[in-house]
Each structure stands twice: as C-alpha cells, then as structure tokens.
C-alpha atoms as a PDB file:
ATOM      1  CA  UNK A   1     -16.547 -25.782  46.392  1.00  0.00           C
ATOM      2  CA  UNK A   2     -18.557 -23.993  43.350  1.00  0.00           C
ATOM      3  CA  UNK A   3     -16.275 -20.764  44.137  1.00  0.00           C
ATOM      4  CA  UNK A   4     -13.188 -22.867  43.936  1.00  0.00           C
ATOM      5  CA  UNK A   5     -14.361 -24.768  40.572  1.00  0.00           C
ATOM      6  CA  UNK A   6     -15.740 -21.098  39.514  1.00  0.00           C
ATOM      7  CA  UNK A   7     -12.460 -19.545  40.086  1.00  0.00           C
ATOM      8  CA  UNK A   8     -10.672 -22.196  37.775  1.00  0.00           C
ATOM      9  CA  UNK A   9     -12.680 -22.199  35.264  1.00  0.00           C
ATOM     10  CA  UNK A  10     -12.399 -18.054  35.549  1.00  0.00           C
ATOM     11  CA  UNK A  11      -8.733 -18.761  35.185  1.00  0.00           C
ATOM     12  CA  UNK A  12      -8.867 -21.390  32.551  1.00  0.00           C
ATOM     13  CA  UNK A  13     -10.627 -18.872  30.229  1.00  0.00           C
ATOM     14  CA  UNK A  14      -8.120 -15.738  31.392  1.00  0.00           C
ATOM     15  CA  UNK A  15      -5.441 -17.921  30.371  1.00  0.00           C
ATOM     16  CA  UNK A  16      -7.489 -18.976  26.663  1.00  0.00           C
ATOM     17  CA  UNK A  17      -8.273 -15.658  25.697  1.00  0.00           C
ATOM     18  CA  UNK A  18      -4.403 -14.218  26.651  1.00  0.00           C
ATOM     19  CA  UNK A  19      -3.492 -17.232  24.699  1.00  0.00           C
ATOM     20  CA  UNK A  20      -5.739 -15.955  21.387  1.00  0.00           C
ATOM     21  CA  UNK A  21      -4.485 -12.532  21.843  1.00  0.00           C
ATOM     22  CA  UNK A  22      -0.973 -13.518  21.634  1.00  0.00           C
ATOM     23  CA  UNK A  23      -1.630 -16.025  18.558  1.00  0.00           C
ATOM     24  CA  UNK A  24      -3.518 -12.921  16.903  1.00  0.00           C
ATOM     25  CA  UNK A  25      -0.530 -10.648  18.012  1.00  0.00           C
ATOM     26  CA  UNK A  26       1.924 -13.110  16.451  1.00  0.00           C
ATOM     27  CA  UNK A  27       0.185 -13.779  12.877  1.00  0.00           C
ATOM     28  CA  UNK A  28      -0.063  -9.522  12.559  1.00  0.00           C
ATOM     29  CA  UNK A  29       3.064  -9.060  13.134  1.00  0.00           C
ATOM     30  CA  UNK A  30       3.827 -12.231  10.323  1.00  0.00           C
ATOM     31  CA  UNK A  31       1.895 -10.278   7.960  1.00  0.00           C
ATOM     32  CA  UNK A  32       2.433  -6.779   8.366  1.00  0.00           C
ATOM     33  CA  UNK A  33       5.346  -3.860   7.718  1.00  0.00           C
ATOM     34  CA  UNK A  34       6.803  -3.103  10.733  1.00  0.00           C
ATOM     35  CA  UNK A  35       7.499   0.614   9.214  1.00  0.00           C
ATOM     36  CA  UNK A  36       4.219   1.215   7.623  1.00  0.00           C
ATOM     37  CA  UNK A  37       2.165  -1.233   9.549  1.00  0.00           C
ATOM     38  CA  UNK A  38       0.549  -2.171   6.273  1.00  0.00           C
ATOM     39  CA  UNK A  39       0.265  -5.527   5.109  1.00  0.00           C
ATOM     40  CA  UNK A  40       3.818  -7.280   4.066  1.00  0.00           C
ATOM     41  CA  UNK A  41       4.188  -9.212   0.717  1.00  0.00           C
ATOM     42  CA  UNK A  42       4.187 -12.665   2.753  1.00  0.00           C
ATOM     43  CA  UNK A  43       0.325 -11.749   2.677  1.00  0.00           C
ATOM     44  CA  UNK A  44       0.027 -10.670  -0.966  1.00  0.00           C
ATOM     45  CA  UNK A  45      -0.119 -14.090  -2.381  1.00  0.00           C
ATOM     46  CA  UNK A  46      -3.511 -15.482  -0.048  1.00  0.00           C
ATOM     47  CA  UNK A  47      -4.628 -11.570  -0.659  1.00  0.00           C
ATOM     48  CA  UNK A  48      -4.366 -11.981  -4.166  1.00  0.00           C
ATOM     49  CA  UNK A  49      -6.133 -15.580  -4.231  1.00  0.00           C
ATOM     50  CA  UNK A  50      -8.983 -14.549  -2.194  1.00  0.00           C
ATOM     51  CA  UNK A  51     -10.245 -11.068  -4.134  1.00  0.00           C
ATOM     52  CA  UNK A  52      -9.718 -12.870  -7.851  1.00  0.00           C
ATOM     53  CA  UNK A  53     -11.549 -16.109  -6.697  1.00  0.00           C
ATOM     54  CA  UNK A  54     -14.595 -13.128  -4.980  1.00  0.00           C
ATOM     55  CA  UNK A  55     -14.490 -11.378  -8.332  1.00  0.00           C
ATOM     56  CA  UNK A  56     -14.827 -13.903 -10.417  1.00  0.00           C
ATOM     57  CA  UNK A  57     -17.596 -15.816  -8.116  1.00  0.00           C
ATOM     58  CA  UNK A  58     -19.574 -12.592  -7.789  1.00  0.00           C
ATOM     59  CA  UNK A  59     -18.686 -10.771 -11.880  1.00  0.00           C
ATOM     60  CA  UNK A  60     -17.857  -8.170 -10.384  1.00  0.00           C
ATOM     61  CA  UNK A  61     -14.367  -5.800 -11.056  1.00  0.00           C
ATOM     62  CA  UNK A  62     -11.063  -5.631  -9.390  1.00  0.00           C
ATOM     63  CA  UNK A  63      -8.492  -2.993  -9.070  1.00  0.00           C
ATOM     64  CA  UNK A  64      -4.425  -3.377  -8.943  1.00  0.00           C
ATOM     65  CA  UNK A  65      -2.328  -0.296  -8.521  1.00  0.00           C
ATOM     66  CA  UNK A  66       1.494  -0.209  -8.116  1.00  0.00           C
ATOM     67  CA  UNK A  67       2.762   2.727  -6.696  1.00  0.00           C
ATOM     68  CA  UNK A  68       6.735   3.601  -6.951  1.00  0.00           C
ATOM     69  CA  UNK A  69       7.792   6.022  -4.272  1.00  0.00           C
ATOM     70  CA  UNK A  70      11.147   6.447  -5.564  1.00  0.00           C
ATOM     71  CA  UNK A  71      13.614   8.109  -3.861  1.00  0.00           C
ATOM     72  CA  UNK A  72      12.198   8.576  -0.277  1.00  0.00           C
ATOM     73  CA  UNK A  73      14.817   6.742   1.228  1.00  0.00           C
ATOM     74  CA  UNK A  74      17.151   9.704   0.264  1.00  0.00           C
ATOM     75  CA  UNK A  75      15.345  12.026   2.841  1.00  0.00           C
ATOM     76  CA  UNK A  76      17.086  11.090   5.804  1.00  0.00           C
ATOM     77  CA  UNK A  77      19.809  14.202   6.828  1.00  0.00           C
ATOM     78  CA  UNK A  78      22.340  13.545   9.828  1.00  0.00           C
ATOM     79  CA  UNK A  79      21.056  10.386  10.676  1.00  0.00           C
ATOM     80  CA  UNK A  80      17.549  11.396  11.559  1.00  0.00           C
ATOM     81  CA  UNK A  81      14.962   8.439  10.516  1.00  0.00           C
ATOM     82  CA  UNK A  82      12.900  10.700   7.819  1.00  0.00           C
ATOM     83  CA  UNK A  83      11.929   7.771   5.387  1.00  0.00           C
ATOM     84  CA  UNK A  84      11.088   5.693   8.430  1.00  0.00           C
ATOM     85  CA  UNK A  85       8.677   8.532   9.769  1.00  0.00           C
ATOM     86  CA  UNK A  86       7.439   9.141   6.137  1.00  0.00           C
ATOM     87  CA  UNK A  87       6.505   5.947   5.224  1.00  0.00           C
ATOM     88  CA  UNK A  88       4.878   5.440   8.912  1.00  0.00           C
ATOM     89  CA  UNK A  89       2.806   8.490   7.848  1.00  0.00           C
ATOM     90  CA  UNK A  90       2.196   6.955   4.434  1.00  0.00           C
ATOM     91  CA  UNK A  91       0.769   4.121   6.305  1.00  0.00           C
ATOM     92  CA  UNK A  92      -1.271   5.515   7.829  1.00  0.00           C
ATOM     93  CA  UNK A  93      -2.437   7.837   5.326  1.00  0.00           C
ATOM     94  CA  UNK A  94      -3.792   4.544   3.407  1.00  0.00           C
ATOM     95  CA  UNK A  95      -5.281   3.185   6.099  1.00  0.00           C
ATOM     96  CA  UNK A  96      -7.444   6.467   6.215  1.00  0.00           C
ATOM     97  CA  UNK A  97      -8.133   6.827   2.325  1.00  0.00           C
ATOM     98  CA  UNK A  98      -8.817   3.281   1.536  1.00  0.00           C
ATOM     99  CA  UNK A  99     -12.265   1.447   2.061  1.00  0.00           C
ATOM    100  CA  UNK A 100     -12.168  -1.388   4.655  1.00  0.00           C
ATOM    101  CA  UNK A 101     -12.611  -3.501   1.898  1.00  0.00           C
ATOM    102  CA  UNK A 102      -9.398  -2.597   0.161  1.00  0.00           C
ATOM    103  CA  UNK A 103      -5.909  -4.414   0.991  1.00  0.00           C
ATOM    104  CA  UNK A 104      -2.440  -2.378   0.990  1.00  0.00           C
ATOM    105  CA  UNK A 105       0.881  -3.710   0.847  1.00  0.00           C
ATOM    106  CA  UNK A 106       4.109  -2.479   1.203  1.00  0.00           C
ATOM    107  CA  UNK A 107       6.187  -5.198  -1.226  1.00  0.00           C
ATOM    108  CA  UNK A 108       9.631  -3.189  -1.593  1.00  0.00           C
ATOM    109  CA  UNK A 109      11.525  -0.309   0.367  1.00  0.00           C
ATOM    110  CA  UNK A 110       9.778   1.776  -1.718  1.00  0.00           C
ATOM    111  CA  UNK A 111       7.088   0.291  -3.740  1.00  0.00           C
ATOM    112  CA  UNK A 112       3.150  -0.278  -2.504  1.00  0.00           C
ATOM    113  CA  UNK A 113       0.491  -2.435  -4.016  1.00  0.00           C
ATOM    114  CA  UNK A 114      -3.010  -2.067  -3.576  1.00  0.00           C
ATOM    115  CA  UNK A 115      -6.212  -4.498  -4.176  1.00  0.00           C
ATOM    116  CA  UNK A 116      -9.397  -2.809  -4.878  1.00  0.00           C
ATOM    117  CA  UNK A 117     -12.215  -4.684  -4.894  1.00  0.00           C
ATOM    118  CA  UNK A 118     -15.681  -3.476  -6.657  1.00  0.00           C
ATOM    119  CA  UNK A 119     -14.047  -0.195  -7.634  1.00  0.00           C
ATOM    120  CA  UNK A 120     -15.637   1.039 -11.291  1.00  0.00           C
ATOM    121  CA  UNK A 121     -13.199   1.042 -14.327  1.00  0.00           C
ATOM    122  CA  UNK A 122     -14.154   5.176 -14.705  1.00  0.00           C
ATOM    123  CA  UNK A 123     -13.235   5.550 -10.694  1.00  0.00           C
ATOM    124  CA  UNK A 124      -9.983   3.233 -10.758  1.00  0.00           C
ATOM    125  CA  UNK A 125      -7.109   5.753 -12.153  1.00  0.00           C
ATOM    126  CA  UNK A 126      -8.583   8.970 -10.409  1.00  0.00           C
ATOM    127  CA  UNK A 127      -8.679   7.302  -6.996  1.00  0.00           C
ATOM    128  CA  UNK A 128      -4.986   6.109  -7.439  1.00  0.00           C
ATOM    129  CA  UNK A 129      -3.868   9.224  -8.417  1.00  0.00           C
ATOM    130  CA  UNK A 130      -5.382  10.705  -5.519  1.00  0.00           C
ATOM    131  CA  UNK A 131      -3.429   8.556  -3.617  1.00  0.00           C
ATOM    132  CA  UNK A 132      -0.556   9.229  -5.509  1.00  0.00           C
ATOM    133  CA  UNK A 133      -1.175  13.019  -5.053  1.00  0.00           C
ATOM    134  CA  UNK A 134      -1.817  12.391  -1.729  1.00  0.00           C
ATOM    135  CA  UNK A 135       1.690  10.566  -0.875  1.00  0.00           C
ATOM    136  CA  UNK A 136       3.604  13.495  -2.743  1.00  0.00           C
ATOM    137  CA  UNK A 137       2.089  16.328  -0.615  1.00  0.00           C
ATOM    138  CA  UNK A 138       3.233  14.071   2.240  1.00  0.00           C
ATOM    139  CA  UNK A 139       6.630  13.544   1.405  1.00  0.00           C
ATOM    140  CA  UNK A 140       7.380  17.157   0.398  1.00  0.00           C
ATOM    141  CA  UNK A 141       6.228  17.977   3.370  1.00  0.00           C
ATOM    142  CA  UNK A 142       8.291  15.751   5.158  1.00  0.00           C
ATOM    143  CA  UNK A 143      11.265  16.448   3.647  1.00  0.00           C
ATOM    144  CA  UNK A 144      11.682  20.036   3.645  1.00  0.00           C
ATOM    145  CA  UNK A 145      14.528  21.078   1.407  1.00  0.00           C
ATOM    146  CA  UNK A 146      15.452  17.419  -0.340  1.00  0.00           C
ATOM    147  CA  UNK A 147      11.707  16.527  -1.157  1.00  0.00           C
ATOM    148  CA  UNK A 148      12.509  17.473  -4.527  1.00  0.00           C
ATOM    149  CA  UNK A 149      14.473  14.348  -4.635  1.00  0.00           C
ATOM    150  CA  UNK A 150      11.048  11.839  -4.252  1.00  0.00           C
ATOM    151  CA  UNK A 151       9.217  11.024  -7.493  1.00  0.00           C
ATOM    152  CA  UNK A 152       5.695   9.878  -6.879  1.00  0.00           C
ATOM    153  CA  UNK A 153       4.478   7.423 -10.114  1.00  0.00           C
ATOM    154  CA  UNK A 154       1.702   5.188 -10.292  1.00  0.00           C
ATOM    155  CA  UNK A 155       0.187   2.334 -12.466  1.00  0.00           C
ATOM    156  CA  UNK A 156      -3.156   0.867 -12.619  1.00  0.00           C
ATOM    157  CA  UNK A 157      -5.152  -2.097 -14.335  1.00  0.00           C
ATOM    158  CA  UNK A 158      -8.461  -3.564 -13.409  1.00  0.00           C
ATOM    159  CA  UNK A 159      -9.879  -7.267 -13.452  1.00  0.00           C
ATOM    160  CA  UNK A 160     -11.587  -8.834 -15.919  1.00  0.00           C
ATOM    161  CA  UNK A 161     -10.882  -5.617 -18.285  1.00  0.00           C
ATOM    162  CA  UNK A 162      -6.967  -6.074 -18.154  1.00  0.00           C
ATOM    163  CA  UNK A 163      -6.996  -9.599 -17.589  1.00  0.00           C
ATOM    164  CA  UNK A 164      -7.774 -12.043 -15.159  1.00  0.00           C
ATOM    165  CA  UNK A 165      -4.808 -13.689 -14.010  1.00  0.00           C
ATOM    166  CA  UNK A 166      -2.433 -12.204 -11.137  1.00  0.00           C
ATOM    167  CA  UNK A 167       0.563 -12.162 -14.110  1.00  0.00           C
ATOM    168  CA  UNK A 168      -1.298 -10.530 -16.407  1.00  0.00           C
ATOM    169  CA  UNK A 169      -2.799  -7.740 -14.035  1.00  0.00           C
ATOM    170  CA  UNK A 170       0.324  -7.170 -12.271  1.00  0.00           C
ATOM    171  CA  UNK A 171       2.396  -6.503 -15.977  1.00  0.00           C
ATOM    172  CA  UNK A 172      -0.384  -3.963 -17.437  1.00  0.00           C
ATOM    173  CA  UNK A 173       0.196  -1.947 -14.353  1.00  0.00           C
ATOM    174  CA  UNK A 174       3.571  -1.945 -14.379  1.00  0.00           C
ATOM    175  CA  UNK A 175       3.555  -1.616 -17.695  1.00  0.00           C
ATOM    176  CA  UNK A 176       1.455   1.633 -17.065  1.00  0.00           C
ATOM    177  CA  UNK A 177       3.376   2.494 -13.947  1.00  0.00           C
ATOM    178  CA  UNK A 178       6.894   3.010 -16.803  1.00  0.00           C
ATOM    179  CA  UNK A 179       4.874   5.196 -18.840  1.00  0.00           C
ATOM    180  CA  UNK A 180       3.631   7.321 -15.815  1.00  0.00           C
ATOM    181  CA  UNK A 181       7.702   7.207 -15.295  1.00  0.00           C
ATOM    182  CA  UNK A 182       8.577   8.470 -18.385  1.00  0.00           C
ATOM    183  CA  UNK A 183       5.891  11.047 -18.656  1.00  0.00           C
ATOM    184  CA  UNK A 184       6.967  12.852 -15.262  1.00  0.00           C
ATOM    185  CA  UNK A 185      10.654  12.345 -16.595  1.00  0.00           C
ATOM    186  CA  UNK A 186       9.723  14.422 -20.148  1.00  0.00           C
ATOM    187  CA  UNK A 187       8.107  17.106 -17.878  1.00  0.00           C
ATOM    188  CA  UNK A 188      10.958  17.387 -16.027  1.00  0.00           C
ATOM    189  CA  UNK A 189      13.217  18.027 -18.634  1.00  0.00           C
ATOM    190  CA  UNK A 190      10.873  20.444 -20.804  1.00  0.00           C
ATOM    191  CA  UNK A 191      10.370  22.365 -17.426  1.00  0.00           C
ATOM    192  CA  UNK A 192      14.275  22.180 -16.794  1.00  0.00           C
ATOM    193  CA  UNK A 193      14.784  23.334 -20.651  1.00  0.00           C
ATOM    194  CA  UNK A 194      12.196  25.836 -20.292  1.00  0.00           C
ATOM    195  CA  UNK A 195      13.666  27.371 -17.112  1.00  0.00           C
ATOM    196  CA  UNK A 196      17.084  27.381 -19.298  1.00  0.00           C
ATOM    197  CA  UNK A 197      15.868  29.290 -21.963  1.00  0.00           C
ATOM    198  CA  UNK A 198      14.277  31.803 -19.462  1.00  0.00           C
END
C-alpha cells in the first residue's frame, strides 16, 4: 500500500513539474525572437517598467541604446537564409557581451534595443560602440562580397542624465542614433569623393 500511494504521488509530481516546464517553455517562446532568440518587443514594455522603477528606487543610472542594423536583410544570395543566420549569430553575440543584468531586444527586422542597468555615464557610449563594432565585424564576415551593403549605427542616452521617462530616453537616442547616421553617411561620401579625385 505505501509503494502504491508512493508511486502516485511520484507520478503526481512527474506530471507537475512537466506541467511547469511546458508553462516556462510557452511564456519564452511569448517573449522571445524566434531568429535571434533575444527578447521580443511584447517584453519591452514590463522590461522597461521594471529597470526605471529599480533606478529610480535605488538612484542609481540606466542605459538605452538603439542599434540600426540597416541593410542586413539584403545579404541573402540564391535563396540561402544569410540574415536569418546573421542575426542568429548576432544573438548570440549579445548574449555573450552583455552582463546578466542587461536586457536585449530585437523590436524591428533590423533594429535592437538594449537596457543597461548601473552602467556609468563615461562607460555607456564606448560599450555600445563596442557592440556596434562588434555586430559589423560579424556581418562582414557573414556576408562575404555584399557586406558592404550593411550599415552598423548606434544611439545612446542614459537615465536620470537624459531624462527619466521611457519617451524621453527613447527620443535622445534616436535622436543620437540620426546623427551617428549622418556622420557615417558624410564619411562615406568624402571617402567616395576622395577615391574620385585619386
């Protein structure tokens, strides 16, 4: 009788914990890119809430970049899945360079966001750019011959110093993710009229 009622309660708990993993299973795959695996923008609102709310309870900083991979959906050649494959690697790339603390988000075919908690207003820009840096390398080498067609641009601001409301965070790096824009743009074309004059 006690191996009988030990046996169903074995059971009971089998069936609990395959019933937790497939609840967990579910809400990942609710919040996260299927491509890049990282976190979707369903998630970026509660993301958002949670990390302001922390900064503001604890005074401490928070850092929003917006990064603009533009173009890496031209890669693919004769049908082969090269943007799906890059941005997999791009995912994963993140997931290695970014503190458990941080949050990534992919939150347009080809634009990321990322939530950095804690990070220092003199730390903030160089870290993206690594990133940035970091993204480009990966892309060119992924796509060989038409990588020169993938422009890698990022923008940056930083809680309480740029503001400290979502809206206002989210337009001074965009606002700063243009000018990075234009800036690569103007080198372009003094490096294409430079080549000219050659």
């Amino acid at each position: 009788a006690h191996e009988a009622i030990a046996s169903r309660m074995a059971w009971a708990i089998d069936l609990a914990l395959a019933n937790i993993r497939l609840r967990e299973a579910a809400r990942q795959q609710a919040v996260r890119d299927p491509v890049t695996g990282l976190f979707n923008s369903r998630y970026v609102d509660e993301s958002w809430s949670r990390e302001l709310a922390r900064a503001e309870r604890h005074a401490t900083s928070l850092g929003v970049a917006v990064i603009a991979i533009e173009g890496i959906t031209g890669l693919a050649v004769h049908g082969d899945d090269v943007p799906g494959a890059a941005l997999c690697e791009i995912g994963y790339l993140l997931n290695l360079s970014l503190r458990a603390e941080d949050g990534a988000f992919r939150v347009g075919e080809e634009e990321l966001l990322l939530l950095l908690p804690g990070v220092p207003a003199d730390v903030l820009e160089r870290r993206v750019e690594d990133i940035a840096r970091s993204i480009g390398a990966l892309c060119a080498a992924r796509g060989g011959a038409r990588a020169h067609t993938v422009a890698i641009a990022c923008g940056a601001a930083l809680f309480p110093r740029d503001g400290r409301h979502r809206e206002e965070l989210l337009q001074t790096a965009c606002r700063n993710l243009e000018r990075a824009k234009l800036a690569a743009r103007a080198r372009t074309s003094a490096g294409r009229a430079q080549r000219a004059s050659d």
